[in-house]
Every structure is written in structure tokens, then in C-alpha cells.
Protein backbone atom coordinates (compact mmCIF):
# COMPACT_ATOMS: atom_id res chain seq x y z
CA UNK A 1 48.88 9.72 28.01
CA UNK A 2 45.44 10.36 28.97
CA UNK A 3 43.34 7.43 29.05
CA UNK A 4 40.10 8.55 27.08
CA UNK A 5 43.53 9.16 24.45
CA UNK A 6 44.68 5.97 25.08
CA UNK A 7 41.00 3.91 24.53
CA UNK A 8 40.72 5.60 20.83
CA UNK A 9 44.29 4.83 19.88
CA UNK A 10 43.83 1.20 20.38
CA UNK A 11 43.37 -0.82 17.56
CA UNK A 12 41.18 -3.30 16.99
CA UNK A 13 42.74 -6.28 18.62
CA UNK A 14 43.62 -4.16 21.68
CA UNK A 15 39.73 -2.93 22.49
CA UNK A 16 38.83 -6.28 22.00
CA UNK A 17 41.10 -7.96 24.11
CA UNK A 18 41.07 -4.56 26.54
CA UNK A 19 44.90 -3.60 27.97
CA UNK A 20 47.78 -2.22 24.82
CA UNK A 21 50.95 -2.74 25.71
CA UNK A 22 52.54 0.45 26.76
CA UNK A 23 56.48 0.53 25.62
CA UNK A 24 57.58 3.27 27.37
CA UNK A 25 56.15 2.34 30.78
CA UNK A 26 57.23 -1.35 29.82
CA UNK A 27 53.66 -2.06 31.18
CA UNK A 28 50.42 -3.31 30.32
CA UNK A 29 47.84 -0.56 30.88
CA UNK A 30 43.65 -1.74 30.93
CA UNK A 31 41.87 0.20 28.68
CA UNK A 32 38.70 0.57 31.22
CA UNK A 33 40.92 2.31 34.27
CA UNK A 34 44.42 2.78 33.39
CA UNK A 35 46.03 0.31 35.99
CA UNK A 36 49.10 -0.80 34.91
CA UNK A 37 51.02 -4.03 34.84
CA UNK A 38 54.74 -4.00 34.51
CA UNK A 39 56.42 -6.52 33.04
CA UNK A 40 59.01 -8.43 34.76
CA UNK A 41 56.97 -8.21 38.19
CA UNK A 42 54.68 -10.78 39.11
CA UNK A 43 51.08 -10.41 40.40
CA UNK A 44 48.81 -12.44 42.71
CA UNK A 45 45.28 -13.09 42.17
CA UNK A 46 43.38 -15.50 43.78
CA UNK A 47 46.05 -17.48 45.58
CA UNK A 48 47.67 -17.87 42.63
CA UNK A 49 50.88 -15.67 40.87
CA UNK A 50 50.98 -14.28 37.57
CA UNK A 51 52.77 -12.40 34.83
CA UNK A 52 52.10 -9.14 33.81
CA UNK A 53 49.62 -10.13 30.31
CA UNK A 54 47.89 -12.96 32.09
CA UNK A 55 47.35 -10.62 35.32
CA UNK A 56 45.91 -7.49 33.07
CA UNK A 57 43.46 -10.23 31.26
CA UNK A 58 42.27 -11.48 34.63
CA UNK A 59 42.24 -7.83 36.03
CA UNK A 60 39.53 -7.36 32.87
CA UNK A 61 37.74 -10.43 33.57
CA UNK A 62 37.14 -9.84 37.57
CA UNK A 63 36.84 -5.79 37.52
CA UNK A 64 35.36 -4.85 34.15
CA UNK A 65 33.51 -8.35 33.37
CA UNK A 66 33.97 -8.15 29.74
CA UNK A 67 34.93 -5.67 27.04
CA UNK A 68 31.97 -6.83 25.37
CA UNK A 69 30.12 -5.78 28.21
CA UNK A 70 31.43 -2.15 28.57
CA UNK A 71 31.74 -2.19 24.47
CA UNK A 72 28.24 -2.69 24.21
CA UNK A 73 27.14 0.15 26.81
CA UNK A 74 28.62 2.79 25.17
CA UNK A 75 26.23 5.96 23.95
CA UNK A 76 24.74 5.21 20.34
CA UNK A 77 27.21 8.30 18.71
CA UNK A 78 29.91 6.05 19.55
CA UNK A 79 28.61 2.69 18.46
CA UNK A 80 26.00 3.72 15.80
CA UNK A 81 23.41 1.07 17.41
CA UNK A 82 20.07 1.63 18.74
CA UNK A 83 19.07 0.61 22.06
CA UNK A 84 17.02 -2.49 20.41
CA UNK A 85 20.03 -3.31 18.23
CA UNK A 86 22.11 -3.24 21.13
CA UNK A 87 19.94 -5.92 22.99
CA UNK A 88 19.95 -7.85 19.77
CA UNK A 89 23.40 -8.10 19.90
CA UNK A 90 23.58 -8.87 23.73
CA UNK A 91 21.60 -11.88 23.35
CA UNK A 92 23.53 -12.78 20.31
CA UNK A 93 26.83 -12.70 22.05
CA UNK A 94 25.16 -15.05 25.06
CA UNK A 95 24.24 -17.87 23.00
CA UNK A 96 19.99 -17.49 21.92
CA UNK A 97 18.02 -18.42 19.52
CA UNK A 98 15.59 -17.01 17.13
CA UNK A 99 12.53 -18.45 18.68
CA UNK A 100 13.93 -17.40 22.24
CA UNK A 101 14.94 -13.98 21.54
CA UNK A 102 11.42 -13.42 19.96
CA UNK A 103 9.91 -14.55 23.24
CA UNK A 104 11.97 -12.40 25.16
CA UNK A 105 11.16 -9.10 22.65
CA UNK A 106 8.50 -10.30 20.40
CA UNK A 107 8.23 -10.02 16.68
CA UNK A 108 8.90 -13.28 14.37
CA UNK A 109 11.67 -15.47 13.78
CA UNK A 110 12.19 -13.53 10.21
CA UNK A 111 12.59 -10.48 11.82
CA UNK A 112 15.23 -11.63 14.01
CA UNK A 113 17.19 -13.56 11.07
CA UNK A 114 16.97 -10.25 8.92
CA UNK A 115 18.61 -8.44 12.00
CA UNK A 116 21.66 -10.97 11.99
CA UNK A 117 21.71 -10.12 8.16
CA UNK A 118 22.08 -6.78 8.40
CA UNK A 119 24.88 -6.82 11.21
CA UNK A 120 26.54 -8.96 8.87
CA UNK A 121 26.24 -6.29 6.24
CA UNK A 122 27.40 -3.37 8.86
CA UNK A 123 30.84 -5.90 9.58
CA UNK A 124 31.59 -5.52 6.09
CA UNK A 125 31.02 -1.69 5.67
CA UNK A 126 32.61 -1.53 8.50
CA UNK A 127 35.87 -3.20 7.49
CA UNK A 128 35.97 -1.43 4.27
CA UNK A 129 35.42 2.22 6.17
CA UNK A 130 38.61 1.05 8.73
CA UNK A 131 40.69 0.23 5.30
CA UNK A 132 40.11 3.29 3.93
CA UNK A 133 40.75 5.53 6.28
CA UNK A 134 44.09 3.81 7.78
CA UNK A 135 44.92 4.00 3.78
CA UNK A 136 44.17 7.53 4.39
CA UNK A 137 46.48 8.02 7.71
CA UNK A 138 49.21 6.58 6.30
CA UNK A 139 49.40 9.07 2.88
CA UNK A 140 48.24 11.81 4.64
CA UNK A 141 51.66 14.60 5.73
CA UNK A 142 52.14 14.22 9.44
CA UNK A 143 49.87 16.21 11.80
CA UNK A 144 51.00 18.58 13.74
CA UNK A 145 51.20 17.36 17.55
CA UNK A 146 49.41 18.83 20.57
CA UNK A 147 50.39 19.07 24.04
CA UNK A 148 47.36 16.54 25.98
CA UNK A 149 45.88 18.52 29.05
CA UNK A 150 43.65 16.69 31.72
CA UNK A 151 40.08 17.79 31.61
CA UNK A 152 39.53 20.09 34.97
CA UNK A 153 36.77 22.30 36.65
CA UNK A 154 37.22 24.49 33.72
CA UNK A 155 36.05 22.94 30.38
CA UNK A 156 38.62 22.91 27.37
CA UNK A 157 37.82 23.33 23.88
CA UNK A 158 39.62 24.16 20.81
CA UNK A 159 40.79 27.39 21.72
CA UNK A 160 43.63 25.64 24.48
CA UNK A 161 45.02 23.91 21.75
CA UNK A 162 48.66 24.03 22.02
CA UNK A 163 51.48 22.83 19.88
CA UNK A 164 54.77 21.43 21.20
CA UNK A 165 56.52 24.31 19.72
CA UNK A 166 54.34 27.14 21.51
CA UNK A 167 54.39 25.33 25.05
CA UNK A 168 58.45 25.25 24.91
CA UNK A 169 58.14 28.53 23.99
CA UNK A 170 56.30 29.88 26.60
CA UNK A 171 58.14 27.99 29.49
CA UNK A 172 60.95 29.67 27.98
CA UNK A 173 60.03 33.00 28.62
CA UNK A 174 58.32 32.53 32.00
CA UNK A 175 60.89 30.58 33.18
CA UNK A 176 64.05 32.35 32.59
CA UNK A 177 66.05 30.56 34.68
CA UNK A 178 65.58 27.17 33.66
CA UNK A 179 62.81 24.29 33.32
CA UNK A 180 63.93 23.89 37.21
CA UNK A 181 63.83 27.08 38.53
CA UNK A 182 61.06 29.80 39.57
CA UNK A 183 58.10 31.14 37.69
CA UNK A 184 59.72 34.44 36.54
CA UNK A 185 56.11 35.88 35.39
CA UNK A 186 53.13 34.40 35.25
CA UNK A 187 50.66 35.35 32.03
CA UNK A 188 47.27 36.75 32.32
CA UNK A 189 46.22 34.35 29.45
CA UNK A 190 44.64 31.47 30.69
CA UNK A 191 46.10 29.72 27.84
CA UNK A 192 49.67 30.04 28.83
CA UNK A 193 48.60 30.19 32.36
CA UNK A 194 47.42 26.49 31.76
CA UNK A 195 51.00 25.51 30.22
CA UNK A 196 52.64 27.22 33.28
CA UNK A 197 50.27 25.30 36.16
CA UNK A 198 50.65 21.61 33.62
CA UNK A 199 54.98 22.17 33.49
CA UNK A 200 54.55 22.51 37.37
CA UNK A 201 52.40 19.52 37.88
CA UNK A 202 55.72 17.77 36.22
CA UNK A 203 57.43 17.82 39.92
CA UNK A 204 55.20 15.70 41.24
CA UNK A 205 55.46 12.44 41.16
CA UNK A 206 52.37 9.78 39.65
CA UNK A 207 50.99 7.17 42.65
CA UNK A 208 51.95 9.28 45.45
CA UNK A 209 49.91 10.83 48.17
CA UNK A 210 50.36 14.38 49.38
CA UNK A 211 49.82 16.11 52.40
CA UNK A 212 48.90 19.48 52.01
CA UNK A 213 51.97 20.65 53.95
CA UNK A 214 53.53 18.41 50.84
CA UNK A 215 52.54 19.82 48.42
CA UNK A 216 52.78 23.89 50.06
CA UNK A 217 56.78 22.67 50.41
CA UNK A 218 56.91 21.83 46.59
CA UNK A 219 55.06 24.54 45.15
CA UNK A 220 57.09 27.79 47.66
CA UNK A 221 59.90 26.34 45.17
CA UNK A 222 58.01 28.07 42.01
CA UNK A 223 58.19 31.33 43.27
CA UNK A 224 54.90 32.16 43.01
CA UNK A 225 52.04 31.89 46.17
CA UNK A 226 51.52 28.48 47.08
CA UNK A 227 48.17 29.03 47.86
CA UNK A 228 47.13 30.10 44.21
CA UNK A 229 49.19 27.68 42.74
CA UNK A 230 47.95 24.82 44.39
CA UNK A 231 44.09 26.06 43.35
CA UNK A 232 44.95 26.18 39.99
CA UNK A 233 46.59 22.78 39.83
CA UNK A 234 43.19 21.30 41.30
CA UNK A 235 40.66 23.79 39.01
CA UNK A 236 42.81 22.53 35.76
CA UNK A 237 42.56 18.76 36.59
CA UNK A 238 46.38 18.34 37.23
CA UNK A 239 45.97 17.68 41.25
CA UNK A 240 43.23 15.94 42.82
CA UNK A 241 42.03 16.06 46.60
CA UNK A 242 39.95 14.63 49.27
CA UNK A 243 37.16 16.58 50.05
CA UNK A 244 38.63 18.07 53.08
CA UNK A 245 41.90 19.15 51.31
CA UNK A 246 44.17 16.91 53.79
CA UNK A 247 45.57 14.84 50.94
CA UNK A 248 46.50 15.33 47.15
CA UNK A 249 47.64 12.94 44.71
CA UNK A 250 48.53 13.39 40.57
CA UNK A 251 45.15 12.83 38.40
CA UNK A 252 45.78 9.37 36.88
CA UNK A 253 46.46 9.10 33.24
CA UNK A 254 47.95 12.93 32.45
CA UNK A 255 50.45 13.62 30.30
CA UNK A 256 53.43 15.02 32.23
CA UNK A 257 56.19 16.04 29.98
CA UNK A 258 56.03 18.29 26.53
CA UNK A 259 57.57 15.68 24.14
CA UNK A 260 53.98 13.55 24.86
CA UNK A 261 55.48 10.71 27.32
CA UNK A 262 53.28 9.20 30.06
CA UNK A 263 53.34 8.20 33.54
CA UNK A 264 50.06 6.58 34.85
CA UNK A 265 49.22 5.26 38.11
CA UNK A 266 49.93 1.47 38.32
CA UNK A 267 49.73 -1.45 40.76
CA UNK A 268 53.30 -3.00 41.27
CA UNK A 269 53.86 -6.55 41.47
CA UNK A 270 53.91 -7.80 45.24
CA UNK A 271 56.18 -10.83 46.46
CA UNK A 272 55.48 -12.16 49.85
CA UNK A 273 58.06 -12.42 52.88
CA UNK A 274 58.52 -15.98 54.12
CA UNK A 275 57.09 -17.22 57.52
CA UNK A 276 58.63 -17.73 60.27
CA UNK A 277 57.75 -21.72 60.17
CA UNK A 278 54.65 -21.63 62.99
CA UNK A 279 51.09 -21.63 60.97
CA UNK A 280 50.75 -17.88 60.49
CA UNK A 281 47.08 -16.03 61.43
CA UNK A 282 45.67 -15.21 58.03
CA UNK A 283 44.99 -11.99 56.66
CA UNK A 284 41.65 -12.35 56.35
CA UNK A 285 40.87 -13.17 60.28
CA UNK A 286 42.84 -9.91 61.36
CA UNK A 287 41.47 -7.92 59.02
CA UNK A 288 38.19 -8.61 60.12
CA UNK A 289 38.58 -8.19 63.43
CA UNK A 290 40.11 -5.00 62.31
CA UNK A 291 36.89 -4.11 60.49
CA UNK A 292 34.76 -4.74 63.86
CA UNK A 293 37.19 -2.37 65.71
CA UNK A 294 36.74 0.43 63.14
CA UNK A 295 32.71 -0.45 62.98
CA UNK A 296 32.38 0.07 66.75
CA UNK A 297 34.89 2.96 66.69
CA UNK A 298 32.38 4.61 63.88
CA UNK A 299 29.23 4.12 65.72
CA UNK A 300 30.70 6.49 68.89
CA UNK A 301 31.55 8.84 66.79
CA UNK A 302 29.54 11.91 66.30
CA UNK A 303 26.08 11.95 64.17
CA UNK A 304 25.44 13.82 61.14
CA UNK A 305 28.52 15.00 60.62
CA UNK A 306 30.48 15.71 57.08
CA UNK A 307 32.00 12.58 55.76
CA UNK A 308 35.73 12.43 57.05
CA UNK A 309 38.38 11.30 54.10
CA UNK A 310 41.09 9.98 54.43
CA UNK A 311 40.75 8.69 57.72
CA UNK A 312 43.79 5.90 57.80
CA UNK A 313 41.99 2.73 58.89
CA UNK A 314 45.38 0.59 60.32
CA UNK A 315 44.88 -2.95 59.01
CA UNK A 316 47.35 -5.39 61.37
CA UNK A 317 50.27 -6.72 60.32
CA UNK A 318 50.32 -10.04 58.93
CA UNK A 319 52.70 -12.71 57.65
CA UNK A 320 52.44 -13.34 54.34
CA UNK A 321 50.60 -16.87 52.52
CA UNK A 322 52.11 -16.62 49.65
CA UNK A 323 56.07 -16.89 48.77
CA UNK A 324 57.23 -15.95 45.12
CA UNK A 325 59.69 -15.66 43.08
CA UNK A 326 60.27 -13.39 40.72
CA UNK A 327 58.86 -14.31 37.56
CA UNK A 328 60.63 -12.96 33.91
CA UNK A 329 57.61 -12.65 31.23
CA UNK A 330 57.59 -15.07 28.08
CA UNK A 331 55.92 -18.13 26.74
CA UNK A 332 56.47 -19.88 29.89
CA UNK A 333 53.61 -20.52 32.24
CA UNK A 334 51.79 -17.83 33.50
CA UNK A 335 51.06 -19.85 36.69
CA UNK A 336 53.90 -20.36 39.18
CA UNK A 337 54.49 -21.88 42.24
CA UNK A 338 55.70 -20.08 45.33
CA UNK A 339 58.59 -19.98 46.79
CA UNK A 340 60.94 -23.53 47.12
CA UNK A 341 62.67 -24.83 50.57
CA UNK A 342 66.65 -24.17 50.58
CA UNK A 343 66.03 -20.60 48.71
CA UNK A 344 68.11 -18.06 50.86
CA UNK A 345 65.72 -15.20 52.18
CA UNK A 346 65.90 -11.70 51.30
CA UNK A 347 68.09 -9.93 53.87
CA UNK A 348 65.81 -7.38 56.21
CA UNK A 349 67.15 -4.09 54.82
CA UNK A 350 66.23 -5.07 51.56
CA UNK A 351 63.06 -6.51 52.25
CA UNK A 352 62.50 -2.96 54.58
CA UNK A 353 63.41 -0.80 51.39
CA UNK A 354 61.34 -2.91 49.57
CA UNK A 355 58.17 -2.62 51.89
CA UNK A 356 58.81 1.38 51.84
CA UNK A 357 59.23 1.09 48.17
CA UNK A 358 56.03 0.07 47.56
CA UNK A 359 54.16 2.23 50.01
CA UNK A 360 54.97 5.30 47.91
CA UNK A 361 53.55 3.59 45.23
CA UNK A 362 50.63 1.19 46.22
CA UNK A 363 47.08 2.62 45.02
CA UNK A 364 44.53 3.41 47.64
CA UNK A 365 42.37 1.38 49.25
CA UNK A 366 38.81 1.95 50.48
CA UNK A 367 35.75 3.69 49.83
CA UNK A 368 34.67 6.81 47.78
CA UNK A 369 31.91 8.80 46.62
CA UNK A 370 31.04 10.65 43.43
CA UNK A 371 29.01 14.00 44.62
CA UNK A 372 26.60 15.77 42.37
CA UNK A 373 27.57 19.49 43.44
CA UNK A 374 24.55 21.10 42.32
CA UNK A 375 22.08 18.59 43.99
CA UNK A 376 24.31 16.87 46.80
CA UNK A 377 23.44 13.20 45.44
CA UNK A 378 25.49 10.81 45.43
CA UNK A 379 26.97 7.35 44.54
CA UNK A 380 29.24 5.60 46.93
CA UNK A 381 31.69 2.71 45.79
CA UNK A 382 34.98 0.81 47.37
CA UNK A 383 38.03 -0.46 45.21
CA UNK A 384 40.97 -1.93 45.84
CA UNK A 385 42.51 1.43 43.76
CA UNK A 386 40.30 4.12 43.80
CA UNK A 387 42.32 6.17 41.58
CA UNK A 388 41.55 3.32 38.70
CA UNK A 389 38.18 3.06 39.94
CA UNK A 390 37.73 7.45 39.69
CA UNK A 391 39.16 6.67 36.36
CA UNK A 392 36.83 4.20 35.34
CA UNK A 393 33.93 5.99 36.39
CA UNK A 394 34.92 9.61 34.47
CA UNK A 395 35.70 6.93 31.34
CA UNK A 396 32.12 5.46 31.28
CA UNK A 397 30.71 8.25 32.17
CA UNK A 398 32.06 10.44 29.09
CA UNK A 399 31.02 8.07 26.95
CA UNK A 400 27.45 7.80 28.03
CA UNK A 401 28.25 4.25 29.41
CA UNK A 402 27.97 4.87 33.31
CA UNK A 403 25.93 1.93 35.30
CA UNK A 404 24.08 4.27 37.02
CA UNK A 405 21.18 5.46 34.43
CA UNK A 406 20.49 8.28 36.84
CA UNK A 407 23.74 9.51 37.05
CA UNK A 408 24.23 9.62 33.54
CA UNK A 409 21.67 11.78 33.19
CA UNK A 410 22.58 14.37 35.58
CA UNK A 411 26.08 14.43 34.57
CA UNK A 412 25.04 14.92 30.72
CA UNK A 413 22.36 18.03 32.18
CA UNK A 414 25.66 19.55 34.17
CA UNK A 415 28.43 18.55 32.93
CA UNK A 416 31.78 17.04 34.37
CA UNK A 417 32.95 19.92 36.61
CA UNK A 418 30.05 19.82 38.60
CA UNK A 419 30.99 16.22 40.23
CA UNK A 420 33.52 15.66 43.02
CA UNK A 421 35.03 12.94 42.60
CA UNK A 422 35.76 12.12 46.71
CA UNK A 423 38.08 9.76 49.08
CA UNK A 424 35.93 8.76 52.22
CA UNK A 425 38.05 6.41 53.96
CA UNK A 426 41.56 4.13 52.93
CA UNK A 427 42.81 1.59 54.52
CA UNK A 428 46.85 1.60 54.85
CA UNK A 429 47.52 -2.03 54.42
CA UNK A 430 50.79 -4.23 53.90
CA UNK A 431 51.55 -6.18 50.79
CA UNK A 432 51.29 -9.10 52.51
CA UNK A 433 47.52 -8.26 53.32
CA UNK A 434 47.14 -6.66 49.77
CA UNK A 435 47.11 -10.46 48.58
CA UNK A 436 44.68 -11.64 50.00
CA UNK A 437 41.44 -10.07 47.93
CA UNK A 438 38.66 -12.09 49.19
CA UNK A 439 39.93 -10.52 52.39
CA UNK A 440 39.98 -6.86 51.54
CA UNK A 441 37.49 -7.24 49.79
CA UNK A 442 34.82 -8.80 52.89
CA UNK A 443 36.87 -5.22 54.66
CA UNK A 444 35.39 -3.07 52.02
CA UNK A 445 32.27 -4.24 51.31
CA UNK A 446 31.55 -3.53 55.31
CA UNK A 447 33.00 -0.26 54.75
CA UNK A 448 30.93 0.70 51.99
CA UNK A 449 27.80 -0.73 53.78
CA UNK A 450 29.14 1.86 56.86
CA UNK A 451 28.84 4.88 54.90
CA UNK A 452 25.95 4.03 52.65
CA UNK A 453 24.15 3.45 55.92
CA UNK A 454 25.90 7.00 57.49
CA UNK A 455 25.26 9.17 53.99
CA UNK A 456 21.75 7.59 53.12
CA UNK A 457 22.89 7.94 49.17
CA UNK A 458 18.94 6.88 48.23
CA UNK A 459 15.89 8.63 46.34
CA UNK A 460 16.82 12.17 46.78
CA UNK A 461 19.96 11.87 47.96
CA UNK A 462 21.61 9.47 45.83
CA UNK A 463 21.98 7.55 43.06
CA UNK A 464 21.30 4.25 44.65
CA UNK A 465 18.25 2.20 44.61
């Protein structure tokens, strides 16, 4: 399900509180970036392991700071409150009082009183409104469903609307010899074209990262050129790339199959190997001596050229701090401890299959950059998964919400397909270093510093100040 989808099907509990609880996935999924939380795994944070819920709260808490926070942001069509009325309501939420919120804005204490009146007055309207129409959903005949497509390089409007009934029939006729088999023709309508390039999209899987070679392999299987293919996946929004084309990876938060189910990118839950009894070097020294190899490495290579992406930056192996077990969801603690003494250890296939497991699904580490195309500015970030963070930023962003004033503006003057949305550099760690944040996170916030320092993203050139 797309995630824009997702946000306005929430009710009101679930925006408040900021994940919904996705049944067919089994996972919780945040509301701000789409990372998902399955439960049944556990998740460390901080040292500390946790079940799915409690890890999607913190994940909230530590990423997003608040839904109240990115609530509150959000452009005055969705919210219906000025820009005063929203820092009313800021200051509310944080505790002042009259006679300190008219120092901070002025006016008088009455003023301020009659403004806490009238939100009162908009709760109640508001409530009523909500009755009414879920009074009206429920007695109204059963809509007819539409097939979700990602928003691409080319926008989408009412006329791409397509029913269940229409895309099934058009795979049927353009591929004759099965949902599995070869394009057998290709239409010349770019609606149809659209359901052809989205059914395709279907054979590759969510979380995964593509070579181009990869993804040439899957697509010769269409029967159709690869070449064209693989543009139109990208133009349409189903495929997503680095900026030199070297890697590809599903857009988070499509809609892959006709009957409306969903498969979104999502962190699994990470348990640590056990020591080998000598005090192990922690994660967080190695990676940053890893950091000041790839900082001196950086500084011989050559200046002014194009931002590389992609380029792997090998953290070391480490053994892991933390030992788990696995952790069922309920009512139970949410807290656990690690690991007791006289617990056999996982044998070293499985624990191999288990490492290789989750590299085909871990989310990508490192930095990025969102690049106006028509001006060349930009705005350079790290995450821990920069598909979420992508996500995230196209989420607040459509919604006139973005942190970045500046880039709001521009992307309201040119609209979304003018932005590339671009992987500088990931780092290919193990989940053993993957738990240790404060770690990967002193690696990243070096990293970032590297390129904002290499790309100059200021004035000009960038949306930074």
C-alpha cells in the first residue's frame, strides 16, 4: 500500500500514536516513513531489546520526534490552521501560559483565552463532522476499487484511474501466455502501458538491491528490450536508482499485486552471535577507525568530480555486545535481557544463512542527497535506511510539511518529478555492527560532514544554511 494511502487511512488513534498495525505484513508500519516492524522479531535500541510495538513507538520518538510535531507542520489545506493558530497550539501543547505566550507574540491575556475557546469549539465541530461522515461510509454501496500506482517522473491524474477488473483484463490480453510469461504486445496507451510496466515490477522483490546486470537478467525474461523496460520502470516510479544507474532497488511503499496487497520495505529484527569469551573490540572503535580510513581514502581522490553512489564503504567485522533471545509479542515486558549462560548456541550454518538472510533484506545505510534538477541545489542527509528516510522526505514534502522552508518552495514551483531523489555512499555493515547506533551513527554524521564539505550544498547551491 502506498504510504501517503496508508497516512489517510489511519484513524484517529493510529495518527496520533503514529505506526497501524499492518495484518497482512504481520508488522507494524510508522506512518512518517513506512519502516516496518514485524512481530515476533525483536529489535535493539539503545543497548536495550524490544518487541515489535514498543520498538515502532521508540522508532517515532528518536526519528520523527513527535507526531505532534510533524502533525502540526502540515500545509494549512490539510489542517485548516493558520500559521498563528498553529504557534498557538505549539505553545499550548509545551506547557505556557497566557501571560507567557503574550510575551512571546503579544496581544492580551483575553485574546489568548478566547483562542483556547475557540479550539475548543473546532474539537467539537470537529467530532461531529468525523461522526457524520463515518455514518456516511458505512450506508453508502461499496466503492468501486482502484489499482494504487506509485507517483513517477510522469504525473498521474484521474485519467490513469484503473479498476481491478480493467487491469486483469488487460494483462490478459498482453500476456497470453500467462501472468509468468512474456509480454505478447505491448499497448501504445500509456494507460495500459502503465499496468504492463506495474505487473512487471511484481518480479522484483521489496528491500533488495539490484545491479544493473540484475535487473537486465530479470527484465530479457519479459520479452520485450530490457533497455526500454527498465526506463519505464524508473520514469513510472516502480524502480528507483542511484544516480549513476549502478544499483536499483523497488520504490518503498508500492502496491505490487492487483487484488491491493502490500509489501513495504522493513527493518528485520537482529539477534546477536555470542562471543567467543575474551572482551570483544566494540563496534564503535572499529568503525571509527574505519571512518578515518575512508576520510583519508576520500581526500586522495580526485577534485571536483560527480558525486560517486553507491560506493560500498566495508565496515569491519565485529563480535556482537548484545545476545538475545527471541522474544514472542504480548503483555509481557517489552524489555528483555540478553542471552543466559548454559543456552546452546546457534549452529554456524544456521547462523551463516541467517547473516545472508538478512543481507538481502537490511535497508541501506549512509548518506544521500535530494537534487533540484532544474537548479542543481541540493540537500544532503544520512540515515540508518535511506529508503525510509527518501520516504519520509517525499511524505513531508507532499504535504507542504518539509523542514527545509526553501525546499518546499521550489518543489511546490516544479513539482515532484523534477527532484532526484540520490544514494551517495552506503556502508555494508553486519548486524552485529547495525546495533550499535550511537556508533553508526558518529560513522554517518562524518560522512555527511564529507560530502557537505565535497558538494558545498549552501546559498546557491543548496538548501542548507
Amino acid at each position: 500500500m502506498d504510504l501517503i494511502k496508508r497516512f489517510w487511512d489511519a484513524s484517529l488513534e493510529e495518527l496520533k500514536r503514529g505506526y497501524v498495525l499492518d495484518e497482512g505484513q504481520d508488522s507494524h508500519i510508522c506512518l512518517v516513513c513506512g519502516r516496518a516492524f514485524q512481530r515476533g522479531q525483536i529489535y535493539p535500541v539503545d543497548g536495550l531489546l524490544y518487541d515489535a510495538r514498543k520498538a515502532a513507538e521508540l522508532h517515532i520518538r528518536q526519528e520523527h520526534g513527535s507526531m505532534f510535531e510533524h502533525l502540526i507542520r502540515m500545509d494549512k489545506k490539510y489542517t485548516g490552521l493558520t500559521e498563528h493558530q498553529q504557534m498557538l497550539i505549539t505553545l499550548f501543547y509545551h506547557g505556557h501560559d497566557d501571560k507567557d505566550i503574550v510575551a512571546r507574540l503579544g496581544g492580551s491575556a483575553s485574546t489568548v483565552r478566547n483562542h483556547r475557546f475557540q479550539f475548543r469549539e473546532k474539537e467539537k465541530q470537529a467530532k461531529i463532522t468525523l461522526a457524520i461522515l463515518e455514518l456516511l461510509r458505512e450506508g453508502a454501496p461499496e466503492p468501486t476499487r482502484l489499482v494504487q500506482f506509485p507517483q513517477g517522473g510522469h504525473p498521474l491524474d484521474d485519467r490513469y484511474a484503473v479498476t481491478e477488473a480493467e487491469y486483469a483484463e488487460v494483462l490478459r490480453k498482453c500476456l497470453a501466455d500467462g501472468l509468468d510469461g512474456p509480454i505478447t504486445h505491448f499497448p501504445e496507451q500509456e494507460k495500459k502501458r502503465l499496468i504492463i510496466v506495474k505487473h512487471i515490477s511484481g518480479r522484483f522483490a521489496s528491500g533488495r538491491t539490484y545491479s544493473e546486470k540484475e535487473v537486465n537478467g530479470i527484465l530479457e525474461s519479459a520479452g520485450l528490450d530490457y533497455a526500454t523496460l527498465r526506463r519505464y520502470l524508473v520514469e513510472y516510479g516502480f524502480l528507483e536508482r542511484t544516480a549513476d544507474g549502478r544499483a536499483y532497488w523497488l520504490k518503498p511503499g508500492i502496491s505490487l499485486s492487483q487484488a491491493g496487497e502490500s509489501r513495504e520495505f522493513g527493518e528485520p529484527g537482529v539477534t546477536g552471535d555470542a562471543g567467543d569469551g575474551g572482551k570483544p573490540e566494540t563496534a564503535s572503535s572499529k568503525m571509527a577507525g574505519s571512518l578515518e580510513a575512508k576520510t583519508a581514502a576520500k581526500k586522495e581522490a580526485e577534485a571536483g568530480t560527480e558525486a560517486k553512489t553507491t560506493t560500498p564503504a566495508k565496515a569491519r567485522k565485529t563480535k556482537a555486545d548484545v545476545q538475545s533471545d527471541s522474544l514472542q509479542e504480548g503483555d509481557g515486558e517489552n524489555a528483555v535481557e540478553g542471552r543466559k549462560e548454559g543456552v546452546a548456541p546457534v549452529d554456524k550454518e544456521s547462523r551463516r544463512q541467517k547473516k545472508l538472510a538478512y543481507k538481502e533484506t537490511a535497508p541501506s545505510v549512509g548518506v544521500f542527497q535530494i537534487r533540484n534538477k532544474i537548479n542543481g541545489k541540493g540537500l544532503i542527509g544520512s540515515s540508518r535506511n535511506i529508503e525510509a528516510a527518501f520516504n519520509r522526505h517525499r511524505f513531508s514534502l507532499s504535504h507542504g510539511a518539509h523542514e527545509s522552508p526553501e525546499l518546499q518552495k521550489d518543489w511546490n514551483e516544479h513539482g515532484a518529478e523534477n527532484f532526484a531523489f540520490e544514494v551517495l555512499e552506503t556502508l555494508e555493515l553486519e548486524a552485529e555492527e547495525r546495533q550499535n547506533m550511537r556508533a553508526v551513527n558518529e560513522v554517518l554524521q562524518g560522512l555527511e560532514e564529507h560530502w557537505k564539505e565535497k558538494l558545498q550544498p549552501y546559498g546557491e547551491k543548496g538548501y542548507h544554511e
